[in-house]
C-alpha atoms as a PDB file:
ATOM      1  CA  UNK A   1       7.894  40.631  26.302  1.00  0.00           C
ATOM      2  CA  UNK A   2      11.894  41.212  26.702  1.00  0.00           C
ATOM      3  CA  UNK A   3      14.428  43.358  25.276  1.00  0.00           C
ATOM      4  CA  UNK A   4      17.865  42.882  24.145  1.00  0.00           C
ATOM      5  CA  UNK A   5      20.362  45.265  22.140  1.00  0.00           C
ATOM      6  CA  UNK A   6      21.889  43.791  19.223  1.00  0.00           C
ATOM      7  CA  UNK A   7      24.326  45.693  16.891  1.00  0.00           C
ATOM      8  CA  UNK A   8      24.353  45.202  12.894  1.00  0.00           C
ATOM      9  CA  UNK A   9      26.475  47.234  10.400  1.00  0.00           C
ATOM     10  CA  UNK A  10      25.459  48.977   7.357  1.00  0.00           C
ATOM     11  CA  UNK A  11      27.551  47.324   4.350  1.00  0.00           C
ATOM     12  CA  UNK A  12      27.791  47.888   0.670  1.00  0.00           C
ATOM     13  CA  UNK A  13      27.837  45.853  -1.914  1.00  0.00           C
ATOM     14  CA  UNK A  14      27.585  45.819  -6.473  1.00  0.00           C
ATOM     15  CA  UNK A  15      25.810  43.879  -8.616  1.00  0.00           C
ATOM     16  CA  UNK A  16      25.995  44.687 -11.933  1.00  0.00           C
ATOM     17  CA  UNK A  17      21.405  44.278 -12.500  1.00  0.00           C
ATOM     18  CA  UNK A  18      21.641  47.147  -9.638  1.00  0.00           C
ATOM     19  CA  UNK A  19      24.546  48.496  -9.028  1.00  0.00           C
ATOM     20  CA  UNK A  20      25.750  49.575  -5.748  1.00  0.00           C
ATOM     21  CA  UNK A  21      23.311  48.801  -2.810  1.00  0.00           C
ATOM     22  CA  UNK A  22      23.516  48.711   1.219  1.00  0.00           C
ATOM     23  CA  UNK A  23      22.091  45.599   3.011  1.00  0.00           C
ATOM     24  CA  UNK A  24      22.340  45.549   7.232  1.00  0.00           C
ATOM     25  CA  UNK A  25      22.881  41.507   7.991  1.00  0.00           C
ATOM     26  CA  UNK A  26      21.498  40.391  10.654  1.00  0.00           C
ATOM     27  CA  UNK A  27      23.328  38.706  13.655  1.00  0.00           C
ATOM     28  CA  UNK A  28      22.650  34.659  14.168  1.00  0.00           C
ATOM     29  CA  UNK A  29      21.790  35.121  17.561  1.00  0.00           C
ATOM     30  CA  UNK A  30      18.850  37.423  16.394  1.00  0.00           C
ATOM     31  CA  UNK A  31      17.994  34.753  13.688  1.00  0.00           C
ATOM     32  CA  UNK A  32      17.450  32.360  15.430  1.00  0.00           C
ATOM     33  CA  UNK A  33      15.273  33.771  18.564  1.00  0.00           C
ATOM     34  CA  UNK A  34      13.226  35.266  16.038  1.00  0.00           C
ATOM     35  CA  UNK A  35      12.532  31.862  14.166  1.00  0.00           C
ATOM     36  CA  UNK A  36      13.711  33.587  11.102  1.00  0.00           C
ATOM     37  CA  UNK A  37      15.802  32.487   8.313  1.00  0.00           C
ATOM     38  CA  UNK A  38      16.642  32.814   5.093  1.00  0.00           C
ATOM     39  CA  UNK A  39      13.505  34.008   2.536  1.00  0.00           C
ATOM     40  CA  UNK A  40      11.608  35.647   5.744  1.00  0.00           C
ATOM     41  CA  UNK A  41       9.582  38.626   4.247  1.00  0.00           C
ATOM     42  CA  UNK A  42       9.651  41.381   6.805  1.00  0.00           C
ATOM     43  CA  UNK A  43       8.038  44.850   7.327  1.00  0.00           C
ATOM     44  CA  UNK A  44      10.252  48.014   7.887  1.00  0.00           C
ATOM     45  CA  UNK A  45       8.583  50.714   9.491  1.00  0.00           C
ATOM     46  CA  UNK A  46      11.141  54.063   9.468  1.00  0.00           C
ATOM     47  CA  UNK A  47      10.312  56.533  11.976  1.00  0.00           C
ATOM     48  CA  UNK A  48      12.424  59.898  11.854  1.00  0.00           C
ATOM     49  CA  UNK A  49      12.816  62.115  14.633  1.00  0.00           C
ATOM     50  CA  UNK A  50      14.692  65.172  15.480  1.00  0.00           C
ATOM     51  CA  UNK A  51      17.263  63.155  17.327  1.00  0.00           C
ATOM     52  CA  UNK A  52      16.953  59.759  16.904  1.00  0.00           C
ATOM     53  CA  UNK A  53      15.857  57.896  14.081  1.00  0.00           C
ATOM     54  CA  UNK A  54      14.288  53.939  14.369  1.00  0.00           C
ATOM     55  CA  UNK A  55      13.564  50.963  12.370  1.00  0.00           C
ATOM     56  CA  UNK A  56      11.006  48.692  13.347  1.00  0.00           C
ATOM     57  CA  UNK A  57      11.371  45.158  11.778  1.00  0.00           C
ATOM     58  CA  UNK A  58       8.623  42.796  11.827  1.00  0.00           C
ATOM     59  CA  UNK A  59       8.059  39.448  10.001  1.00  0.00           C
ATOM     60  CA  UNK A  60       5.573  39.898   7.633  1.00  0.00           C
ATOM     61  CA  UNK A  61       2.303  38.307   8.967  1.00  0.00           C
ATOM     62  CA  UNK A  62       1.076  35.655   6.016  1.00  0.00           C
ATOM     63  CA  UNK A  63      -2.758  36.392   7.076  1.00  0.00           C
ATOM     64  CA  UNK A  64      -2.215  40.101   5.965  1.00  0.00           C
ATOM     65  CA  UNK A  65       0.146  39.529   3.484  1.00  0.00           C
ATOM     66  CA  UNK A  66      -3.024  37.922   1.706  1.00  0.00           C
ATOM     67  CA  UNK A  67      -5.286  40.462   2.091  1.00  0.00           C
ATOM     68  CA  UNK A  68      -2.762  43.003  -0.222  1.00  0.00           C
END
């Protein structure tokens, strides 16, 4: 396994079905060594700490998606 930093922005946007909403996009580069493109169902896993807060994102494994 490797590492690499990549940086994303939090953005806004409207619709008027839900109104205003934040989305983080994703950069290409990250796309495409993950395999992943558009329609991808991943997994967000929040984990809050005192000082730093992360996000885990993983693609959402089909095998357990099915046993839901």
């Amino acid at each position: 396994m490797h590492s690499k930093r990549y940086t994303a922005k939090i953005e806004e946007g409207w619709s008027v079905e839900d109104g205003y909403y934040h989305y983080i996009t994703l950069p290409e580069e990250l796309l495409k060594e993950m395999n992943w493109s558009e329609g991808t169902e991943v997994d967000i896993n929040v984990q809050l700490a005192e000082y730093n807060n992360v996000l885990v994102i993983s693609k959402v494994n089909e095998n357990e998606k099915d046993r839901e």
